[in-house]
PDB file of N, CA and C in Angstrom:
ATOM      1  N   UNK A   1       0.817  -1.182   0.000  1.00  0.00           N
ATOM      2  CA  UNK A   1       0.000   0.000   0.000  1.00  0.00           C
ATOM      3  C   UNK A   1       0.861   1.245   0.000  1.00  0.00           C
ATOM      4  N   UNK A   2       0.216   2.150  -0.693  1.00  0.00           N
ATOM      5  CA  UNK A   2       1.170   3.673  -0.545  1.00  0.00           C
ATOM      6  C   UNK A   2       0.479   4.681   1.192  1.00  0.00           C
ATOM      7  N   UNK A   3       1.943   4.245   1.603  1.00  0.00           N
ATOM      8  CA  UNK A   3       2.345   4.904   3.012  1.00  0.00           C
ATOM      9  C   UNK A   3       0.744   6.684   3.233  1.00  0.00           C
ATOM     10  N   UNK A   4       0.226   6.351   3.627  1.00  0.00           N
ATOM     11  CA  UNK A   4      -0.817   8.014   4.423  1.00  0.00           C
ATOM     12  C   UNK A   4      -2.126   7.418   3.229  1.00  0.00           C
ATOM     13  N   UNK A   5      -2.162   6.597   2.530  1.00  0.00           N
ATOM     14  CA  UNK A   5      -3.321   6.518   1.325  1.00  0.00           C
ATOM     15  C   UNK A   5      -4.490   5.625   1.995  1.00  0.00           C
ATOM     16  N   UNK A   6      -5.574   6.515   2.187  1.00  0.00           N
ATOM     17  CA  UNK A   6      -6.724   5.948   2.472  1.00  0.00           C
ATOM     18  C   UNK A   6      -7.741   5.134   2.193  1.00  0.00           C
ATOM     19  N   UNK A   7      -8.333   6.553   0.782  1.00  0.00           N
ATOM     20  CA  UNK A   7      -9.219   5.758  -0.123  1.00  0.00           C
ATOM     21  C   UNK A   7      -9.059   6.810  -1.575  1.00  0.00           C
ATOM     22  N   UNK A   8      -9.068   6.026  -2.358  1.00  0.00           N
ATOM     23  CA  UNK A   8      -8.939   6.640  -3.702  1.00  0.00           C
ATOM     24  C   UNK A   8     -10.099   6.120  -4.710  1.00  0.00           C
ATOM     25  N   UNK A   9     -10.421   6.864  -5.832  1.00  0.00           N
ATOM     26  CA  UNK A   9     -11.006   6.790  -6.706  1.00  0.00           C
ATOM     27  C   UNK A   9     -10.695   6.827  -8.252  1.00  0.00           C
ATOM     28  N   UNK A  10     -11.128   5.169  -8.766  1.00  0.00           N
ATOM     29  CA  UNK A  10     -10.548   5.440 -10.448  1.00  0.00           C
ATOM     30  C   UNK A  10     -11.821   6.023 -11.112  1.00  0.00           C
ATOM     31  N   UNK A  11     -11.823   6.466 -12.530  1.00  0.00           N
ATOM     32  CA  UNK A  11     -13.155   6.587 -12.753  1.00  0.00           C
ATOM     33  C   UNK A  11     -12.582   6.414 -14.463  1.00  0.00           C
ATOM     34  N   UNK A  12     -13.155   5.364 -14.869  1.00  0.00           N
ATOM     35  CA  UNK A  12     -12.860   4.808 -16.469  1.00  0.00           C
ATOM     36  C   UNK A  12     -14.451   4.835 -16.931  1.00  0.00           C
ATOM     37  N   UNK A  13     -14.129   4.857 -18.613  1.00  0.00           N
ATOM     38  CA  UNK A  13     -15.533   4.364 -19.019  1.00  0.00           C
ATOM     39  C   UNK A  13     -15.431   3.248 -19.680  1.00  0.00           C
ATOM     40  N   UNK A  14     -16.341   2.596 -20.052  1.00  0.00           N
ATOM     41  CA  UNK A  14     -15.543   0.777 -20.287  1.00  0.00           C
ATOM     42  C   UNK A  14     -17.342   0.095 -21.006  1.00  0.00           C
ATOM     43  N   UNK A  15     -16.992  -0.622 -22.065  1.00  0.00           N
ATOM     44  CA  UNK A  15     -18.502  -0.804 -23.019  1.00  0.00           C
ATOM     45  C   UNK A  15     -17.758  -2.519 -23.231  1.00  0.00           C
ATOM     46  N   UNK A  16     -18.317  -3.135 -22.481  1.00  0.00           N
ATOM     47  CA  UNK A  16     -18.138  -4.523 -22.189  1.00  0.00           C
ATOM     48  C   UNK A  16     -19.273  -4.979 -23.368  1.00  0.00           C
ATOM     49  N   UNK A  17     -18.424  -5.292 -24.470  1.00  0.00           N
ATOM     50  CA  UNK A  17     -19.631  -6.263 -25.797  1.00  0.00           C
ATOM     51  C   UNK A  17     -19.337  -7.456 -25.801  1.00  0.00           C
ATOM     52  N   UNK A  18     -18.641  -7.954 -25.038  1.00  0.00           N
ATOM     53  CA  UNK A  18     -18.281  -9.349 -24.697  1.00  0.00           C
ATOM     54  C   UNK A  18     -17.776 -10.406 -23.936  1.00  0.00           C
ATOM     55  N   UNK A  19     -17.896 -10.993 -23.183  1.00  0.00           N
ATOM     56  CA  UNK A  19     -17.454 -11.983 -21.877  1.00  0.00           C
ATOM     57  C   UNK A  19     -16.114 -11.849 -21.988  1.00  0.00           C
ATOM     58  N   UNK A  20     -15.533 -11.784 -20.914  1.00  0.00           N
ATOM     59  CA  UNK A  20     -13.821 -12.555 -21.125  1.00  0.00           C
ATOM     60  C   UNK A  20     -13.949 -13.847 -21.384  1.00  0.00           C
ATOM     61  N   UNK A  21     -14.860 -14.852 -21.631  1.00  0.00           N
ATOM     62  CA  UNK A  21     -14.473 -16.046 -21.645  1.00  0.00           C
ATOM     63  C   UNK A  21     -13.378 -16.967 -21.031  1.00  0.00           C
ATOM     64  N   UNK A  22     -13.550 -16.826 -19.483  1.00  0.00           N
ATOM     65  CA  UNK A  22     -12.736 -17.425 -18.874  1.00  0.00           C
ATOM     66  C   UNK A  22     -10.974 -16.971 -18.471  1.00  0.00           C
ATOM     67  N   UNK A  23     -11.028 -15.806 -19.291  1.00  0.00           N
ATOM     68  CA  UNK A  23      -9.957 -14.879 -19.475  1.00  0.00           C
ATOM     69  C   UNK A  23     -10.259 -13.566 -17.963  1.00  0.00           C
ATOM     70  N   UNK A  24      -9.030 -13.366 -17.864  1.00  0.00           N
ATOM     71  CA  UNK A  24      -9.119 -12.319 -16.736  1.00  0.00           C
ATOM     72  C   UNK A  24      -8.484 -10.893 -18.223  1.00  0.00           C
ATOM     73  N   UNK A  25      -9.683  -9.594 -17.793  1.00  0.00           N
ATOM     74  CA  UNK A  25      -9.709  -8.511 -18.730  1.00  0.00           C
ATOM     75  C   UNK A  25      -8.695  -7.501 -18.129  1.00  0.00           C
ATOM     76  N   UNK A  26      -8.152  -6.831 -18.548  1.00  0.00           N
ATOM     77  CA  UNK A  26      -7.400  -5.572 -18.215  1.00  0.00           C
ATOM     78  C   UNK A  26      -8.323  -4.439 -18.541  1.00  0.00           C
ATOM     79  N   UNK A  27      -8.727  -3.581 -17.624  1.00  0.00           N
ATOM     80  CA  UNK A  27      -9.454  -2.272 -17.949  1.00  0.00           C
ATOM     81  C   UNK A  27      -8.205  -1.470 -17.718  1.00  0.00           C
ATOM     82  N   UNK A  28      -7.628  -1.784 -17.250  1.00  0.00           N
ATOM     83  CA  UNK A  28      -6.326  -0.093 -17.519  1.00  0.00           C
ATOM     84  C   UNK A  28      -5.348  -0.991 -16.417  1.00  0.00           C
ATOM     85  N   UNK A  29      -4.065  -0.742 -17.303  1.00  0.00           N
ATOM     86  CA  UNK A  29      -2.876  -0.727 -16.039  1.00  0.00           C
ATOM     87  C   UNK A  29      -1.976  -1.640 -17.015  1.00  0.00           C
ATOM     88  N   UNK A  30      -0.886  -1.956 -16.884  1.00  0.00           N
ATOM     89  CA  UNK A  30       0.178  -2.394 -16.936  1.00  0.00           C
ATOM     90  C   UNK A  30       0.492  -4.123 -17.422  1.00  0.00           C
ATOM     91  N   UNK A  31       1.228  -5.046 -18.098  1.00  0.00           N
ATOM     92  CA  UNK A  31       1.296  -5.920 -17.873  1.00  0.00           C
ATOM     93  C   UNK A  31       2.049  -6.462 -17.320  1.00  0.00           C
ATOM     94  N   UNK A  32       3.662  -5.845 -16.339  1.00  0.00           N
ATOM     95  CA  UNK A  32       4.796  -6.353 -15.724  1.00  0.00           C
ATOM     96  C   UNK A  32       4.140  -6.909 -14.374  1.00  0.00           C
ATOM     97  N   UNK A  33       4.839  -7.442 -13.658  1.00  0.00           N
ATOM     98  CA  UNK A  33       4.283  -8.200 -12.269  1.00  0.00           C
ATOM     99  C   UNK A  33       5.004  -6.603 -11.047  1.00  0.00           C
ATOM    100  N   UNK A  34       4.073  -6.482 -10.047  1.00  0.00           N
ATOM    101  CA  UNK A  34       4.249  -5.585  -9.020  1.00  0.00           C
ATOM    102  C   UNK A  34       3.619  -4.033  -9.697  1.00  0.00           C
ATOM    103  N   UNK A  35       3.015  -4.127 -11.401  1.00  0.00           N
ATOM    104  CA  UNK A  35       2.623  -2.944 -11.838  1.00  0.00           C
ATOM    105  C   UNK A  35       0.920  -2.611 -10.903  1.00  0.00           C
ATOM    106  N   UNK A  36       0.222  -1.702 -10.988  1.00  0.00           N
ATOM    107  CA  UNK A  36      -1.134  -1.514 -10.548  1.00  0.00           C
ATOM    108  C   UNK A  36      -1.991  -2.158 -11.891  1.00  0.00           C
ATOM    109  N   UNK A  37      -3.692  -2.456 -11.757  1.00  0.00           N
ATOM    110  CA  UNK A  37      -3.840  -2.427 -13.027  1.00  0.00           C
ATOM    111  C   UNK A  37      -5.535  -2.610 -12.522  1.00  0.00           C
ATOM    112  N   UNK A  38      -6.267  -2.422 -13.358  1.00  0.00           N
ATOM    113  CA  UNK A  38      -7.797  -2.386 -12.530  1.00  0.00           C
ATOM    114  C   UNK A  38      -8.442  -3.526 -14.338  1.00  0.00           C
ATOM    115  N   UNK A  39      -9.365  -4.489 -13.117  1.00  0.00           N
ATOM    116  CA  UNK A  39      -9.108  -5.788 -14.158  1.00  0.00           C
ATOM    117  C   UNK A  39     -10.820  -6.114 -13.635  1.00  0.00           C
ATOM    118  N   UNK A  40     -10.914  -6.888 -14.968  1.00  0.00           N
ATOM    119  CA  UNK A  40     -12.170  -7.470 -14.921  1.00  0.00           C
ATOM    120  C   UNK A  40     -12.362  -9.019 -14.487  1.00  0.00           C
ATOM    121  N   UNK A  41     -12.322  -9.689 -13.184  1.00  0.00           N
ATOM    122  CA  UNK A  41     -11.887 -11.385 -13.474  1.00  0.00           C
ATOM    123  C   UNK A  41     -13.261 -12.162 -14.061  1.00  0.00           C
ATOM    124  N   UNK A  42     -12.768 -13.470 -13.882  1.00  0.00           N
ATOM    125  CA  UNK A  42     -13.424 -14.215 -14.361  1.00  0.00           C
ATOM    126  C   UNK A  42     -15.060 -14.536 -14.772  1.00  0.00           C
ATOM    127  N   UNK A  43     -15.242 -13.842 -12.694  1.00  0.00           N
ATOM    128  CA  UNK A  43     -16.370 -13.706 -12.573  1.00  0.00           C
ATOM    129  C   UNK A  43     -17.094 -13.109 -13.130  1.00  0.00           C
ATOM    130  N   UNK A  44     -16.229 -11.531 -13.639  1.00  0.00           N
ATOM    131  CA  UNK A  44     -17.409 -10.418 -13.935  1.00  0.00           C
ATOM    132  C   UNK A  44     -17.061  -9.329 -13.075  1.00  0.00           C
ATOM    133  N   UNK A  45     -16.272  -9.339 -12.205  1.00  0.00           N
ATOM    134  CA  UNK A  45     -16.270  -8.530 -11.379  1.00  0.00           C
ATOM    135  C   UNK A  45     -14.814  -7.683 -11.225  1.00  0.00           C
ATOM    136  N   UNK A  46     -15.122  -6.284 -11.094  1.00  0.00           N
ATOM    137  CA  UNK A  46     -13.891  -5.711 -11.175  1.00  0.00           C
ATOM    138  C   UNK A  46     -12.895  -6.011 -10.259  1.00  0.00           C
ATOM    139  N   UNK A  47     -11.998  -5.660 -10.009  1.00  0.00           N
ATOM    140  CA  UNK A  47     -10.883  -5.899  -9.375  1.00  0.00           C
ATOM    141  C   UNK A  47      -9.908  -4.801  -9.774  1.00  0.00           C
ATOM    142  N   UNK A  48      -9.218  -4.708  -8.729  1.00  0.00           N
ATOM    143  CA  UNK A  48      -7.691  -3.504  -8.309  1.00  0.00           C
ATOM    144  C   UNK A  48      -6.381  -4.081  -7.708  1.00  0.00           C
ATOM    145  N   UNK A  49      -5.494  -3.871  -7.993  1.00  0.00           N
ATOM    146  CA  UNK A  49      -4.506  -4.426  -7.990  1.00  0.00           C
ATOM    147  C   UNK A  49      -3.315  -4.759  -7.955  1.00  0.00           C
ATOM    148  N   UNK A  50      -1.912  -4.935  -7.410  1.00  0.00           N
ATOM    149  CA  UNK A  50      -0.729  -5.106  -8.238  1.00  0.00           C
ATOM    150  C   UNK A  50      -0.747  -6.432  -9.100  1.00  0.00           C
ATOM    151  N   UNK A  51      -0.093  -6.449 -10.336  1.00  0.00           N
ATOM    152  CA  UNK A  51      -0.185  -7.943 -10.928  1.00  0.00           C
ATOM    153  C   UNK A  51       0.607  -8.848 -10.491  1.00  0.00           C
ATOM    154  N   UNK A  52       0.390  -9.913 -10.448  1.00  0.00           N
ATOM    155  CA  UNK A  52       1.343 -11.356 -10.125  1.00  0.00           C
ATOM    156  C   UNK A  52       1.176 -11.077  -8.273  1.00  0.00           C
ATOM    157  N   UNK A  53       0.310 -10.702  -7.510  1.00  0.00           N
ATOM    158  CA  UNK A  53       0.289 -10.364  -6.429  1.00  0.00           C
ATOM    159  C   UNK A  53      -1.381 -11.043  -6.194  1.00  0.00           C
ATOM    160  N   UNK A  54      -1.403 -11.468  -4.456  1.00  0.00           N
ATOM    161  CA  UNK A  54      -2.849 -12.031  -4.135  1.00  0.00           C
ATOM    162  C   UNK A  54      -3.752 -10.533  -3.703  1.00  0.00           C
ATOM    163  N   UNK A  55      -2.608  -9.513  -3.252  1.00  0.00           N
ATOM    164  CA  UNK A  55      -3.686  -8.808  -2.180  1.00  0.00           C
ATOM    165  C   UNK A  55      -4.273  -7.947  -3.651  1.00  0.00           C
ATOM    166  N   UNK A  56      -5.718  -8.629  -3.934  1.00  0.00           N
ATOM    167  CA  UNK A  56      -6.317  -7.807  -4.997  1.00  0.00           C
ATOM    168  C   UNK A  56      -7.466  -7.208  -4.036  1.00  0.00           C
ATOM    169  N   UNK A  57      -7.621  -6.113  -4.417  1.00  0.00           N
ATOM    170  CA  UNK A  57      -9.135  -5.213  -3.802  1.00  0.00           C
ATOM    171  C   UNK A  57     -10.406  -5.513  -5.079  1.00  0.00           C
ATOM    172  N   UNK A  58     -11.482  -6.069  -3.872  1.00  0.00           N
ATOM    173  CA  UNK A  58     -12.295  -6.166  -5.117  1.00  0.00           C
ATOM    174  C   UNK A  58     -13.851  -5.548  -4.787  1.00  0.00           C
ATOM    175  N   UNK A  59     -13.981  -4.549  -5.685  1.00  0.00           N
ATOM    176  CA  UNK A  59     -15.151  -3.662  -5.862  1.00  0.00           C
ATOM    177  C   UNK A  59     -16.769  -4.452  -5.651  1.00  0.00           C
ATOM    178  N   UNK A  60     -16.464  -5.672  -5.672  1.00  0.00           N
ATOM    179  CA  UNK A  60     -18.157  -6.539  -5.503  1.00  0.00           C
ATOM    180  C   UNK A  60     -18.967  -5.586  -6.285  1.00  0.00           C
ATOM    181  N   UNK A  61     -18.611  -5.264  -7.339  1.00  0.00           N
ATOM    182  CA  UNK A  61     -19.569  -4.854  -8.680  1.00  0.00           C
ATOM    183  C   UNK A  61     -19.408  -5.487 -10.266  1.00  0.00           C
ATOM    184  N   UNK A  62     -20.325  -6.090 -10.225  1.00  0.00           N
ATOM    185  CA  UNK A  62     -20.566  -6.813 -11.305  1.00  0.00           C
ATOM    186  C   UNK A  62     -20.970  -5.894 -12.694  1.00  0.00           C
ATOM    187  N   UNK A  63     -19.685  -6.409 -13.680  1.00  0.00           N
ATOM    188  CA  UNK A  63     -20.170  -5.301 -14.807  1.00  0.00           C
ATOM    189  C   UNK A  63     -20.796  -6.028 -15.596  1.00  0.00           C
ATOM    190  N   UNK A  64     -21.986  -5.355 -16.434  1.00  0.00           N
ATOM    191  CA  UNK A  64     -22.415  -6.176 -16.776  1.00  0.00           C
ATOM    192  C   UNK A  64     -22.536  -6.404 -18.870  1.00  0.00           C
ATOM    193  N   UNK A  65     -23.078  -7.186 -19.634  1.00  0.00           N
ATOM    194  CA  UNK A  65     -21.822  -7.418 -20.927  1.00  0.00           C
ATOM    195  C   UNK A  65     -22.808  -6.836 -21.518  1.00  0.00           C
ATOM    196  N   UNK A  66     -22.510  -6.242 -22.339  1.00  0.00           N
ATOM    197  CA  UNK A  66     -23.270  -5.104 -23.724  1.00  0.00           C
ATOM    198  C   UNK A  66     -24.357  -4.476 -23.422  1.00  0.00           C
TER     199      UNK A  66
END
């Protein structure tokens, strides 16, 4: 975590016309491991992040496809 950081806010716009199909999505961020990156998993559900890392933050909002 970044040292005094509380709570922050991303704000993307994002037009989901299709499932990841079992694929985890990248909505913005990086592909190296320890980068940030705000992701769509499997489920459907967003997620925040460093990559190749467990501690993911996850928004419990379901986006939903087209």
């Amino acid at each position: 975590m970044v040292a005094g950081l509380k709570e922050f806010t991303i704000r993307t716009a994002v037009k989901l016309l299709k499932a990841p199909g079992g694929k985890e999505l990248t909505i913005l961020g990086h592909s190296s491991c320890g980068c940030w990156a705000l992701l769509l998993n499997v489920e459907g559900i967003l997620t925040f992040g460093p990559r190749c890392d467990e501690n993911i933050i996850s928004s419990g909002y379901h986006l939903p496809v087209d």
